[in-house]
C-alpha atoms as a PDB file:
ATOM      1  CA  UNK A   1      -0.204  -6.258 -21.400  1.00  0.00           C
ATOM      2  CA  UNK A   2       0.495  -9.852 -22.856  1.00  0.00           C
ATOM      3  CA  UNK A   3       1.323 -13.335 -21.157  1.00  0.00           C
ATOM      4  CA  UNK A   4       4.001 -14.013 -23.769  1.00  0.00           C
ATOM      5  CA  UNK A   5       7.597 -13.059 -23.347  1.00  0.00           C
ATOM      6  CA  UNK A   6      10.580 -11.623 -25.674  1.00  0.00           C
ATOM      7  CA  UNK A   7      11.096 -14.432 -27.822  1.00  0.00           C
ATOM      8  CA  UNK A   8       7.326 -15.275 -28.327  1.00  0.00           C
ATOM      9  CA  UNK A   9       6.654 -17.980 -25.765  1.00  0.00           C
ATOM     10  CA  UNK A  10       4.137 -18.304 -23.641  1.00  0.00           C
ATOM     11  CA  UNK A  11       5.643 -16.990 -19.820  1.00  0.00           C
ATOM     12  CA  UNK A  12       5.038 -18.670 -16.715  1.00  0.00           C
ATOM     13  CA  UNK A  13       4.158 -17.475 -13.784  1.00  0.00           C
ATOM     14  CA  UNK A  14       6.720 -16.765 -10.967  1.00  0.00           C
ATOM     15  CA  UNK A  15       6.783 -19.688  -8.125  1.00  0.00           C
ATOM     16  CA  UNK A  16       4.221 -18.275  -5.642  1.00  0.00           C
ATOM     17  CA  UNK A  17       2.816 -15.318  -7.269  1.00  0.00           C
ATOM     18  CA  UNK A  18      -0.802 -15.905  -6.367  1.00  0.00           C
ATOM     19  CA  UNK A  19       0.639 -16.270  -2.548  1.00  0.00           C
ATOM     20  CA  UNK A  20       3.021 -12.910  -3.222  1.00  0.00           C
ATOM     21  CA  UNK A  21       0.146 -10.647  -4.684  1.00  0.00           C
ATOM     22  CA  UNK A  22      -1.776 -11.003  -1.806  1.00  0.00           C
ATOM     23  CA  UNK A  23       1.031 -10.606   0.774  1.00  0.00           C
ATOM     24  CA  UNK A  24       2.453  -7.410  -1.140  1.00  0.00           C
ATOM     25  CA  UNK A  25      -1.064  -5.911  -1.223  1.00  0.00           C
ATOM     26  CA  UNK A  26      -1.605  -6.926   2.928  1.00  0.00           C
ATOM     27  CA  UNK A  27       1.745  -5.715   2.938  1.00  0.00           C
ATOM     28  CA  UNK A  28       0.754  -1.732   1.987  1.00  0.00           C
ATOM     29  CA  UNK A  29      -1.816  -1.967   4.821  1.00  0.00           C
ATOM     30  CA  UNK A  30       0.100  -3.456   7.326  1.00  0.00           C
ATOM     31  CA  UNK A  31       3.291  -1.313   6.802  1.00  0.00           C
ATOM     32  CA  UNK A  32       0.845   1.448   6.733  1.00  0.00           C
ATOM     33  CA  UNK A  33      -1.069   0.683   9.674  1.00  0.00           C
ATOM     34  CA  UNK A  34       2.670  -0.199  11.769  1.00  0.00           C
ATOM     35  CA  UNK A  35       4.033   3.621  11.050  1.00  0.00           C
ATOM     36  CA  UNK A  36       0.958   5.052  12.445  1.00  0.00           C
ATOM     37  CA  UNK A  37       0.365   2.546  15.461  1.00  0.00           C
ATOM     38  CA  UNK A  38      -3.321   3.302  14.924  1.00  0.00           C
ATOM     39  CA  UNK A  39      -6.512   0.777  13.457  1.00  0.00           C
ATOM     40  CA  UNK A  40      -7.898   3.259  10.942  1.00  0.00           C
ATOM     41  CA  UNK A  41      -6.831   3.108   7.795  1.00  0.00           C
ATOM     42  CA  UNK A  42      -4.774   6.061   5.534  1.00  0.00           C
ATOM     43  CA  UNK A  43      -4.675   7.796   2.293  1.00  0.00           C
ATOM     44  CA  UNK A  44      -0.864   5.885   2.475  1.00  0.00           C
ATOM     45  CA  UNK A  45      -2.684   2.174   1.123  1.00  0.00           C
ATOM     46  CA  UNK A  46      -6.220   3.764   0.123  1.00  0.00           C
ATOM     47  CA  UNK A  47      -4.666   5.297  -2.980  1.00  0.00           C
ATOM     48  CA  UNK A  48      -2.071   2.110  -4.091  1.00  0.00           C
ATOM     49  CA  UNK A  49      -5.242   0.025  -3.801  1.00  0.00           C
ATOM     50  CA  UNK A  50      -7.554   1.857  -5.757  1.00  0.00           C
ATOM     51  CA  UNK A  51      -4.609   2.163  -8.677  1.00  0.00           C
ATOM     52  CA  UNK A  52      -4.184  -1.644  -8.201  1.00  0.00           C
ATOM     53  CA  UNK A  53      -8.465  -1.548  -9.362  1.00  0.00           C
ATOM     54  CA  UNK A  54      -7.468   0.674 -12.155  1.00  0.00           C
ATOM     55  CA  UNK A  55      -4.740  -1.956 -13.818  1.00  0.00           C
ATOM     56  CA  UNK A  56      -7.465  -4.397 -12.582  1.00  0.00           C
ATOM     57  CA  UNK A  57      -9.828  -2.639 -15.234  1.00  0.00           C
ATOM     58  CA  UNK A  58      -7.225  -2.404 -17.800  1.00  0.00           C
ATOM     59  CA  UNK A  59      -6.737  -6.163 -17.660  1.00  0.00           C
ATOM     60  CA  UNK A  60     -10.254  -6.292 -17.574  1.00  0.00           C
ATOM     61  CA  UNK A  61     -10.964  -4.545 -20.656  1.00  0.00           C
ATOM     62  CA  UNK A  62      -7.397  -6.641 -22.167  1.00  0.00           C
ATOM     63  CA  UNK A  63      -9.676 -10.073 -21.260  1.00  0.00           C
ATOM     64  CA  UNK A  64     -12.213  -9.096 -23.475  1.00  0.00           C
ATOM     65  CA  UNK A  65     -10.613  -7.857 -26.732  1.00  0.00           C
ATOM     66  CA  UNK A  66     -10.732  -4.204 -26.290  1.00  0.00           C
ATOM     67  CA  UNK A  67      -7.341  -1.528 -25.904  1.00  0.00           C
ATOM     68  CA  UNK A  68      -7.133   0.389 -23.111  1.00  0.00           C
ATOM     69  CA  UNK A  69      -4.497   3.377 -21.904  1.00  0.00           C
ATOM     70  CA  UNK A  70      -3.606   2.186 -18.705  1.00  0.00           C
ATOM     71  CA  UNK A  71      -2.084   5.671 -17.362  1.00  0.00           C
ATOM     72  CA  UNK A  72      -5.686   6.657 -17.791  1.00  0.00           C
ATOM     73  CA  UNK A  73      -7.351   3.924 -15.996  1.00  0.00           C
ATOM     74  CA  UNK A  74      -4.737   4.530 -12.880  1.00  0.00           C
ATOM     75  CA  UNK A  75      -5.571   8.094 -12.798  1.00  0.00           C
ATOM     76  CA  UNK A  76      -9.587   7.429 -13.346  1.00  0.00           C
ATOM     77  CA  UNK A  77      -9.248   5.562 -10.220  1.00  0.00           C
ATOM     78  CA  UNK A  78      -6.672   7.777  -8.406  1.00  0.00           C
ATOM     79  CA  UNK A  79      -9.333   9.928  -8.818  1.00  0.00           C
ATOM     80  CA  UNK A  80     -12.167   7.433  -7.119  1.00  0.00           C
ATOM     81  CA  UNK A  81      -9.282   7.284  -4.423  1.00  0.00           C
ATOM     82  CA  UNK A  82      -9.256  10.910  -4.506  1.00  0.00           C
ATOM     83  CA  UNK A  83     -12.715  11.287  -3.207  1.00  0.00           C
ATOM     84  CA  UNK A  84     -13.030   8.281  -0.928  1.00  0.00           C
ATOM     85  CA  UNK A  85      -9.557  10.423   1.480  1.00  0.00           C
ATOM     86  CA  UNK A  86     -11.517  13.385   0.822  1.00  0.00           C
ATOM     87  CA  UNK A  87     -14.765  13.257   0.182  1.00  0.00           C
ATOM     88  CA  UNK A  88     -15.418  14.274  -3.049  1.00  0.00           C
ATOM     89  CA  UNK A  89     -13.359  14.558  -6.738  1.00  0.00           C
ATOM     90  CA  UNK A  90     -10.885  17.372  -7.301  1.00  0.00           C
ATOM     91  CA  UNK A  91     -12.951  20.442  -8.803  1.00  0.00           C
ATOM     92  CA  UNK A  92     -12.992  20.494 -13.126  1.00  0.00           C
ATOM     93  CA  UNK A  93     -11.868  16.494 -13.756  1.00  0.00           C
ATOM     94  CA  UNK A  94     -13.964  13.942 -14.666  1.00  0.00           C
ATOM     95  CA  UNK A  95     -15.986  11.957 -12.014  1.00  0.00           C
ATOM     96  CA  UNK A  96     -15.320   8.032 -13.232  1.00  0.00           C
ATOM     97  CA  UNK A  97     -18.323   5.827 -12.056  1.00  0.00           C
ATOM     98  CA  UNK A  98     -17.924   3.761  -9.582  1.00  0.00           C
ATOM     99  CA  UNK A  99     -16.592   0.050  -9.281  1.00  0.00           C
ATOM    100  CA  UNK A 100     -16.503  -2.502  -6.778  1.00  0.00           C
ATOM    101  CA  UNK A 101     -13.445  -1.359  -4.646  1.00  0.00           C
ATOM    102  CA  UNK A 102     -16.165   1.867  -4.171  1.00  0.00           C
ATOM    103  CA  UNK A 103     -19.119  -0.078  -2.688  1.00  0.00           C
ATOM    104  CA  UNK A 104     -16.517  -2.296  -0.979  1.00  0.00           C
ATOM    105  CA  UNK A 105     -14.942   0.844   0.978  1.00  0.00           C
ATOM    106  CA  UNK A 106     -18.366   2.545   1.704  1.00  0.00           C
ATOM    107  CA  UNK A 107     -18.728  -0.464   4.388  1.00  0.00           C
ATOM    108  CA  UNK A 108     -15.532   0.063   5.996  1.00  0.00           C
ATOM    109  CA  UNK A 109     -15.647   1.094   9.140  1.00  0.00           C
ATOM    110  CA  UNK A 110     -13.776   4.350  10.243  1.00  0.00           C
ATOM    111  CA  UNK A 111     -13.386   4.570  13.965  1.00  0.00           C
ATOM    112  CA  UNK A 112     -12.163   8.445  13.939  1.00  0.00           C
ATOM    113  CA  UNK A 113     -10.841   9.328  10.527  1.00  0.00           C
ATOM    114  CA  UNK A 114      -8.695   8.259   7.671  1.00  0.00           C
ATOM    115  CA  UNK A 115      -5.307   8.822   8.056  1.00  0.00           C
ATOM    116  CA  UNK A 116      -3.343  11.219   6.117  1.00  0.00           C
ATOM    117  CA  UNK A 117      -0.241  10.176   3.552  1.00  0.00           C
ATOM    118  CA  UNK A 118       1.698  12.194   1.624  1.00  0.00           C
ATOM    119  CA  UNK A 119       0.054  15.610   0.788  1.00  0.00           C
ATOM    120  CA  UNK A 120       1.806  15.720  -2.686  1.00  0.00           C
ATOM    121  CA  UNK A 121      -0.347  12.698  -3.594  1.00  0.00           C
ATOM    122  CA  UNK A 122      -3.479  14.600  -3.114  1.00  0.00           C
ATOM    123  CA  UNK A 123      -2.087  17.827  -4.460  1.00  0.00           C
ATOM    124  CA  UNK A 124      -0.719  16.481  -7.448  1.00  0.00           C
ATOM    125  CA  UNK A 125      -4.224  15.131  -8.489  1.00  0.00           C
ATOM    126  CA  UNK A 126      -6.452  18.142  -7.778  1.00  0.00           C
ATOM    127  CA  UNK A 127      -5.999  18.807 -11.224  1.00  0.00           C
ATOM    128  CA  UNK A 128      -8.091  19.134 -14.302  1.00  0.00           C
ATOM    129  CA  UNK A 129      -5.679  17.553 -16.059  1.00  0.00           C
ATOM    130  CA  UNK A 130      -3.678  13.921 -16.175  1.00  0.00           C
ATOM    131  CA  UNK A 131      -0.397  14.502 -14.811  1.00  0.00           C
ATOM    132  CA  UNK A 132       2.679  12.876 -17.200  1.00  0.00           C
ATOM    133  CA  UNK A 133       5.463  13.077 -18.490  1.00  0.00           C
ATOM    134  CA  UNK A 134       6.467  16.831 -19.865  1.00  0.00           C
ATOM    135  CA  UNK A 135       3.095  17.674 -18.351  1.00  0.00           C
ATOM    136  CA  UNK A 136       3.507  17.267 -14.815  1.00  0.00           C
ATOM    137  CA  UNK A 137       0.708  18.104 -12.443  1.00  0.00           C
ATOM    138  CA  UNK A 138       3.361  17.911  -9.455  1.00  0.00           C
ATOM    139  CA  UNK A 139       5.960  20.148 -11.307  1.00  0.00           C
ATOM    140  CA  UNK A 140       9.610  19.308  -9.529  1.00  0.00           C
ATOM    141  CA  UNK A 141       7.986  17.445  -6.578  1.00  0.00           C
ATOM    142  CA  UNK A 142       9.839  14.083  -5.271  1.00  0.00           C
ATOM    143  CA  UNK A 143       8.509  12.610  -2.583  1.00  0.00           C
ATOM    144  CA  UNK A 144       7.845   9.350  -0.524  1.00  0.00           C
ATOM    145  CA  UNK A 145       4.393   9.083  -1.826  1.00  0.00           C
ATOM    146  CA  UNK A 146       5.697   7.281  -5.420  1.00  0.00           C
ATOM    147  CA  UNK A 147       6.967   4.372  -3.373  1.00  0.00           C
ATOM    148  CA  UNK A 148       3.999   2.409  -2.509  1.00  0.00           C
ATOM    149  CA  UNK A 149       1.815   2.467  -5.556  1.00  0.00           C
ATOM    150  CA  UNK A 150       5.373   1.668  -7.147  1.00  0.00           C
ATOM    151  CA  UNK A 151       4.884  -1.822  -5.431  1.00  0.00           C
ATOM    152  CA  UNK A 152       1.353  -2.162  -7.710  1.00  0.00           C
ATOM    153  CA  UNK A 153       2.870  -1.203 -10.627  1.00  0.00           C
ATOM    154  CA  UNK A 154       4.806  -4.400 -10.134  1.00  0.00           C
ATOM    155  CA  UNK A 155       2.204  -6.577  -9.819  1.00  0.00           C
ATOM    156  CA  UNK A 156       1.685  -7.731 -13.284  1.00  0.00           C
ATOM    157  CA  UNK A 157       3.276 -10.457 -14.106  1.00  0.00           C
ATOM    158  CA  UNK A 158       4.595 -12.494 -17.761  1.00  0.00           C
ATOM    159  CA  UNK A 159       5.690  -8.668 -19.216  1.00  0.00           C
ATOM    160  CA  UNK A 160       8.252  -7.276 -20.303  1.00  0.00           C
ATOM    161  CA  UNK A 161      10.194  -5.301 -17.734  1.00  0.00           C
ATOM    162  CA  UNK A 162      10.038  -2.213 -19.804  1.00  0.00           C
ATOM    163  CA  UNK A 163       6.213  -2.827 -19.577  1.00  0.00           C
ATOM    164  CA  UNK A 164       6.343  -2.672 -15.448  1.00  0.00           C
ATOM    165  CA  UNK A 165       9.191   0.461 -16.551  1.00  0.00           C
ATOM    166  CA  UNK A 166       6.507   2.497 -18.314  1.00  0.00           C
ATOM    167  CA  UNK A 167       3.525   1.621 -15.765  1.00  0.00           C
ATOM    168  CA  UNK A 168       6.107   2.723 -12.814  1.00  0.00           C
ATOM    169  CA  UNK A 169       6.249   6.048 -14.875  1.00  0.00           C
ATOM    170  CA  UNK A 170       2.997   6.568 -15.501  1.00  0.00           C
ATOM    171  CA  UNK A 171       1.694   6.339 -12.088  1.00  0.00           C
ATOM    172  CA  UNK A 172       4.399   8.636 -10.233  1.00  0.00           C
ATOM    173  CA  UNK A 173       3.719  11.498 -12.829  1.00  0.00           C
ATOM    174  CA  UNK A 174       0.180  11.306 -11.786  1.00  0.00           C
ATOM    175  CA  UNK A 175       1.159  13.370  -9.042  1.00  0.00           C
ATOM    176  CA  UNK A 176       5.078  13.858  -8.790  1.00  0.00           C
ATOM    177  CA  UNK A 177       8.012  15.215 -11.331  1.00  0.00           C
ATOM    178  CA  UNK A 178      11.117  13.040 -13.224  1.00  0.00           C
ATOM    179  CA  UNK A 179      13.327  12.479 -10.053  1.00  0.00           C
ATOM    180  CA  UNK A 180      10.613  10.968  -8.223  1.00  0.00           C
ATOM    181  CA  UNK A 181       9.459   8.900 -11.613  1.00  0.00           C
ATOM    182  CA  UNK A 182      12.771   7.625 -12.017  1.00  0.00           C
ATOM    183  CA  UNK A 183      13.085   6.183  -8.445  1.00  0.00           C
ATOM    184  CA  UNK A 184       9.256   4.969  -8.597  1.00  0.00           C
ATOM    185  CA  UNK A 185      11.095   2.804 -11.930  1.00  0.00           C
ATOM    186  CA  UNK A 186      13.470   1.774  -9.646  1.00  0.00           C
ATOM    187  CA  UNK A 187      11.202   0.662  -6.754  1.00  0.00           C
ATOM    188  CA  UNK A 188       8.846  -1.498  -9.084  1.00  0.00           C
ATOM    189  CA  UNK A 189      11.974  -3.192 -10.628  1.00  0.00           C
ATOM    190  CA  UNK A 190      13.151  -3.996  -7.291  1.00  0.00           C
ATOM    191  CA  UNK A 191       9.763  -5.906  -6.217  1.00  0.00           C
ATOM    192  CA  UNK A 192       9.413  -6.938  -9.135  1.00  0.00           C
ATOM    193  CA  UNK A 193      13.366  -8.786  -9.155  1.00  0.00           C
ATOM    194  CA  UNK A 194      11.932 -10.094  -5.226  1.00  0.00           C
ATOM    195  CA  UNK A 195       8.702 -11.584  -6.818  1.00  0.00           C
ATOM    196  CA  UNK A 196      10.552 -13.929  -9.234  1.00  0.00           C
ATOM    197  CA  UNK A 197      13.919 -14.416  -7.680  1.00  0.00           C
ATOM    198  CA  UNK A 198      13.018 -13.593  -3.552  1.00  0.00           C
ATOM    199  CA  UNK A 199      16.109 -13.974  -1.721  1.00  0.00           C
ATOM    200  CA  UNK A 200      18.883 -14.334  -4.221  1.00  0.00           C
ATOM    201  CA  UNK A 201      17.127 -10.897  -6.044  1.00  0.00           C
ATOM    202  CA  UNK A 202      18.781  -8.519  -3.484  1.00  0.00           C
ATOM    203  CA  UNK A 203      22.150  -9.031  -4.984  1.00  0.00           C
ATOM    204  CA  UNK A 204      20.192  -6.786  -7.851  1.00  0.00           C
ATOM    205  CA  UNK A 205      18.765  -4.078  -5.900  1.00  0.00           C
ATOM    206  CA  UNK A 206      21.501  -1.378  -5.020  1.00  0.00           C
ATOM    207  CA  UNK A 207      22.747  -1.525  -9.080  1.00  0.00           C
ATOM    208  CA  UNK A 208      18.937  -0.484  -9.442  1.00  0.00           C
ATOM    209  CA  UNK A 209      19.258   2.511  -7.072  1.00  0.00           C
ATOM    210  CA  UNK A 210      22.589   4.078  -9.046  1.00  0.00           C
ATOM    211  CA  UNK A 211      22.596   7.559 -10.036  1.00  0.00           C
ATOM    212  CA  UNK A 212      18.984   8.043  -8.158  1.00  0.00           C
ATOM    213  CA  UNK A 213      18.709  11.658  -5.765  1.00  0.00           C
ATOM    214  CA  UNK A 214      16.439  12.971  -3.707  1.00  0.00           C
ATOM    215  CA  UNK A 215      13.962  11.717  -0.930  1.00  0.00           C
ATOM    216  CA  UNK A 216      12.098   8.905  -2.143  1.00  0.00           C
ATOM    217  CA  UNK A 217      15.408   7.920  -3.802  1.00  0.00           C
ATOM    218  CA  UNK A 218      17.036   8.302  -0.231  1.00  0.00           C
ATOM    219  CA  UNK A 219      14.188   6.659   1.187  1.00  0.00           C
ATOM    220  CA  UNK A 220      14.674   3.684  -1.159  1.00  0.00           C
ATOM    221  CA  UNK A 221      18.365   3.482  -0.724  1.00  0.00           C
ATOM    222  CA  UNK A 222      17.291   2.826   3.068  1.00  0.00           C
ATOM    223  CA  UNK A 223      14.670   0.525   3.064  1.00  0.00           C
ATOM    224  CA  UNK A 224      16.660  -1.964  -0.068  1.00  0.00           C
ATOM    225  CA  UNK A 225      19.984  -1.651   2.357  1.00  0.00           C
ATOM    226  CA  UNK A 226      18.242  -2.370   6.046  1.00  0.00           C
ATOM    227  CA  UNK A 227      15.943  -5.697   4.021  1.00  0.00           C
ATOM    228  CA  UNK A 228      18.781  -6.721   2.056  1.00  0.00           C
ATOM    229  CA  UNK A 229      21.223  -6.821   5.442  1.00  0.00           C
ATOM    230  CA  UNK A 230      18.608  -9.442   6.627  1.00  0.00           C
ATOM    231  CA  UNK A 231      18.325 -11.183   3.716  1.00  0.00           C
ATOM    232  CA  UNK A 232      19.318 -14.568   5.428  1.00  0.00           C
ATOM    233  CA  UNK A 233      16.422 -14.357   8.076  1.00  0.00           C
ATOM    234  CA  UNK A 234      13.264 -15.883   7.760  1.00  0.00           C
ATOM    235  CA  UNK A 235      10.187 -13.959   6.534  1.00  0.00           C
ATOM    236  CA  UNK A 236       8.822 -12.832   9.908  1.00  0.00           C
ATOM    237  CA  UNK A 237      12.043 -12.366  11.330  1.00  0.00           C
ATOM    238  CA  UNK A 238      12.870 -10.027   8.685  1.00  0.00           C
ATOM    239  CA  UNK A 239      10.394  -7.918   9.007  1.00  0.00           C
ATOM    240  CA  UNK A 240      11.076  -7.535  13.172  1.00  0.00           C
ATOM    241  CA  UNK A 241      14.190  -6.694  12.126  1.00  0.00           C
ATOM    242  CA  UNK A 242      13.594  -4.212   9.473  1.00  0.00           C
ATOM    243  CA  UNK A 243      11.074  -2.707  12.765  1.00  0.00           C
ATOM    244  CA  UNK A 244      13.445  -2.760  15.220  1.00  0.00           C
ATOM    245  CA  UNK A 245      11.031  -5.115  17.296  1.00  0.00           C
ATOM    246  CA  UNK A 246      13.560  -8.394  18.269  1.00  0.00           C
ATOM    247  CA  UNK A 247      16.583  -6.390  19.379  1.00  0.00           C
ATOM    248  CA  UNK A 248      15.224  -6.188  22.687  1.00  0.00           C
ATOM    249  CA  UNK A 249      15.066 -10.201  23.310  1.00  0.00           C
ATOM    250  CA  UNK A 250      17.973 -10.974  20.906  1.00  0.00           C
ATOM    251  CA  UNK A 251      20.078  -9.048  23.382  1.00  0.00           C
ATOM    252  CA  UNK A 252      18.788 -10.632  26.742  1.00  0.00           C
ATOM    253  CA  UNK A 253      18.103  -7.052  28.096  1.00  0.00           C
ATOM    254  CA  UNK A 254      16.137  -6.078  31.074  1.00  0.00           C
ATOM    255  CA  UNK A 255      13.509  -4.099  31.304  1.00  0.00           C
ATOM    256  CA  UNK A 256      15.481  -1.609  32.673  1.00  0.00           C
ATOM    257  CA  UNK A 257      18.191  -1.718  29.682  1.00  0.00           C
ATOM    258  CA  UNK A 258      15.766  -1.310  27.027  1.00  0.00           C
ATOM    259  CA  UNK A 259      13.214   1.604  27.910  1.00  0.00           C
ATOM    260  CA  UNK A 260      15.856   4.260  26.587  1.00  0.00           C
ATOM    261  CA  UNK A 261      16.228   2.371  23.539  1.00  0.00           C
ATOM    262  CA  UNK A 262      12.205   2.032  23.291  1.00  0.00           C
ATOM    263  CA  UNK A 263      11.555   5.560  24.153  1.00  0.00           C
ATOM    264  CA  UNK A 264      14.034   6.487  21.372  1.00  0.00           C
ATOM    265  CA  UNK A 265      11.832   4.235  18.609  1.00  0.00           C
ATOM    266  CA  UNK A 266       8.699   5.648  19.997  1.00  0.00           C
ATOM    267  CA  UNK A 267      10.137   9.027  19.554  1.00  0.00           C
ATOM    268  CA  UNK A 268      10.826   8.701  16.095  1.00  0.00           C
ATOM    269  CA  UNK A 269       8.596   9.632  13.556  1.00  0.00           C
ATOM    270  CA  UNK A 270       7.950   6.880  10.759  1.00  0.00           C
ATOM    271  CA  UNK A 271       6.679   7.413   7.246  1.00  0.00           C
ATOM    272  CA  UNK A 272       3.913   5.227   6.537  1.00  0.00           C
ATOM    273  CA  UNK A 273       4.411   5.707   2.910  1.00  0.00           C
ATOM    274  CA  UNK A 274       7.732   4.220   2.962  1.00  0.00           C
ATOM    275  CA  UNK A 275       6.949   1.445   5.742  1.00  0.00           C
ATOM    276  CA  UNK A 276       4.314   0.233   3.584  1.00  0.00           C
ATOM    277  CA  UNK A 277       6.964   0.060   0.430  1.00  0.00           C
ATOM    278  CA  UNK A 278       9.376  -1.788   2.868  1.00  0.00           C
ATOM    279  CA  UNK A 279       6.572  -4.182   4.182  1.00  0.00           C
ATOM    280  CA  UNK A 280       5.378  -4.756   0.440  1.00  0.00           C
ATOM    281  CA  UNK A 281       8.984  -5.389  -0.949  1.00  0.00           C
ATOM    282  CA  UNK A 282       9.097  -8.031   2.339  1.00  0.00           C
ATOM    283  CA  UNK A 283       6.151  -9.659   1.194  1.00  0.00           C
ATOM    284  CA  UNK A 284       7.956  -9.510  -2.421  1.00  0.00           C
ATOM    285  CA  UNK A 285      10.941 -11.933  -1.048  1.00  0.00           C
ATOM    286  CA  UNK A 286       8.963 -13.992   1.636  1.00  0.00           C
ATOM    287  CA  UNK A 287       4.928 -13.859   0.679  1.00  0.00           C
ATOM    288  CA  UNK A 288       3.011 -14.068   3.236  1.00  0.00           C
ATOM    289  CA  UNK A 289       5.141 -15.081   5.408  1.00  0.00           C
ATOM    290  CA  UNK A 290       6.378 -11.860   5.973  1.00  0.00           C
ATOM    291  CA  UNK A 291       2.954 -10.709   6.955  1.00  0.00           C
ATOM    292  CA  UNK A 292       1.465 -13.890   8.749  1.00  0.00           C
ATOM    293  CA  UNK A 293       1.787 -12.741  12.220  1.00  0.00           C
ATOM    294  CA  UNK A 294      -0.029  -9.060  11.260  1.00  0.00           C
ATOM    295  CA  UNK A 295      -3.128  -8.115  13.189  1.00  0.00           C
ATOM    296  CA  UNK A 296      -6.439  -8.213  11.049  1.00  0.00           C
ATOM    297  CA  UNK A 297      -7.243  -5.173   8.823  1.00  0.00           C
ATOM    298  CA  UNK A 298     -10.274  -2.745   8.255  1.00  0.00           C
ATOM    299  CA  UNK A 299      -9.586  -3.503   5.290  1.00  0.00           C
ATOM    300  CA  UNK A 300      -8.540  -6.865   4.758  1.00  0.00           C
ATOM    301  CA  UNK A 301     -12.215  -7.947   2.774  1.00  0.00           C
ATOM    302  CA  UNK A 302     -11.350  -5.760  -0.408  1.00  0.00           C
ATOM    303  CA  UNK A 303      -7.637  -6.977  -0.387  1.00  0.00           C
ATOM    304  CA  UNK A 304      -8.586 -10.638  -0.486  1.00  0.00           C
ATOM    305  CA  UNK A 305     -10.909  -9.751  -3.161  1.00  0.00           C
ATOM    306  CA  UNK A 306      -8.893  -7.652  -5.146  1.00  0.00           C
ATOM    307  CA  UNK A 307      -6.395 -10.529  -5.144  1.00  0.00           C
ATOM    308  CA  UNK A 308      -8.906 -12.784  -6.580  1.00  0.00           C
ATOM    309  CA  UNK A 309     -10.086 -10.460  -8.809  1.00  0.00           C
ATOM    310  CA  UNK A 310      -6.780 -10.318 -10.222  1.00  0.00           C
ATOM    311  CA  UNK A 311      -5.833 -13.748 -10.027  1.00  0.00           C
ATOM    312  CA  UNK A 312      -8.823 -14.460 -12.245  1.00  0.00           C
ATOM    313  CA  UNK A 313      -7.767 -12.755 -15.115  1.00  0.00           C
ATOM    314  CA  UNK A 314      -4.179 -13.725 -14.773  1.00  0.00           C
ATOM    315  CA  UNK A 315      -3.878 -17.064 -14.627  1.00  0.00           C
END
């Protein structure tokens, strides 16, 4: 988990990163918080954020000299996530002690409850054992869940992208099978290409999804095609568009004209798991941008300080 690239120089930062780390984490929240239409927060961005805290603590260790596996720290604090959705760890794994993100999510508020994500995240852990690869603790299970902690697995920046490859890997067979691992790979290379190159990356991004099946490859295939369509738009446009939201006034129709096509969005059912990919891979191309006209967030205070946290040690 080194700053120096292939050929032994010391790698720079990409243009904006600080400014992109914070939107893509905002991002999980917010595209979270849009699928649901509801102020509490979900398991959907609880979980990506508390593996964002365990490659926090990997770096950590990294800053002062020491090795560290960083599947293990993910799944140490998958399994802090674990019992913040739930309310206590999985029976027969180890309880990790707590770290800031802990204390900073015992004084969010919860108006009703905390939202459920994808059940295969929180089956896939109640485990004894760390799911991986030819051990899988979600044996043949592909799912929409991989996709947003895909976006934190991303995050790290000046490493080889075989590095962001492996940590991709590692954190979908905490709780899912290959298929899903493979398109989690896919998803983090993808943010990963929008982070450094922004709009000229989505040239890259269907190559990346060749050869992947299933539904969180499917779901991928979506959101990549509907962002890159409206690749030319600005950041905030973008993101109406990838919601439906402008189509309304773009068109000039009445009232009258656009209930049917309202009731028909209202109607559907979104996934917040893979809105809060889409809004992170958004905040990928346009930082913050995409996210700057996003209502405040319950949990907005251990975002901005897990973005400096991580800033800290990166730069």
């Amino acid at each position: 988990m080194g700053v120096v690239n292939e050929t032994g120089e010391t790698a720079l930062l990409p243009e904006n990163y600080s400014d992109k780390v914070f939107a893509i984490l905002l991002g999980l929240a917010d595209g979270a918080t849009h699928a649901r239409d509801d102020i509490d927060p979900g398991a959907t961005e609880i979980l990506p954020l508390y593996l964002a805290d365990g490659l926090l603590e990997a770096l950590e260790w990294a800053h002062d000299g020491v090795a560290s596996d960083e599947a293990a720290c993910m799944w140490l604090a998958a399994l802090r996530g674990y019992r913040k959705i739930t309310g206590s760890f999985p029976e027969r794994t180890p309880e990790p002690l707590g770290r800031w993100i802990d204390k900073e999510f015992s004084n969010v508020e919860i108006f009703e409850k905390i939202h459920d994500g994808d059940p295969q995240n929180l089956a896939g852990l109640d485990s004894p054992d760390m799911g991986q690869p030819g051990r899988p603790t979600g044996a043949g299970a592909d799912s929409t869940g991989v996709l947003p902690r895909a976006a934190v697995t991303a995050l790290l920046a000046r490493v080889p992208l075989g590095t962001t490859e492996t940590l991709a890997r590692s954190a979908a067979f905490l709780t899912h099978d290959s298929q899903a691992a493979k398109t989690a790979v896919a998803a983090a290379k993808i943010i990963r290409s929008a982070m450094e190159r922004s709009e000229a990356s989505a040239g890259e991004w269907a190559a990346l999804l060749d050869g992947l099946e299933g539904p969180s490859a499917d779901a991928l295939r979506e959101v990549a095609t509907k962002i890159g369509e409206n690749i030319s738009l600005s950041g905030q446009e973008a993101y109406d568009a990838y919601f439906g939201e402008q189509a309304a006034e773009a068109d000039g129709a009445s009232d009258v004209e656009a209930a049917p096509a309202a009731a028909a969005e209202e109607a559907a059912v979104r996934d917040p798991e893979v809105d809060a990919y889409a809004v992170a891979l958004l905040a990928a191309v346009y930082g913050t941008e995409a996210v700057g006209e996003r209502p405040a967030s319950a949990l907005d205070d251990i975002i901005s300080e897990l973005h400096d946290r991580w800033m800290a040690l990166l730069v």
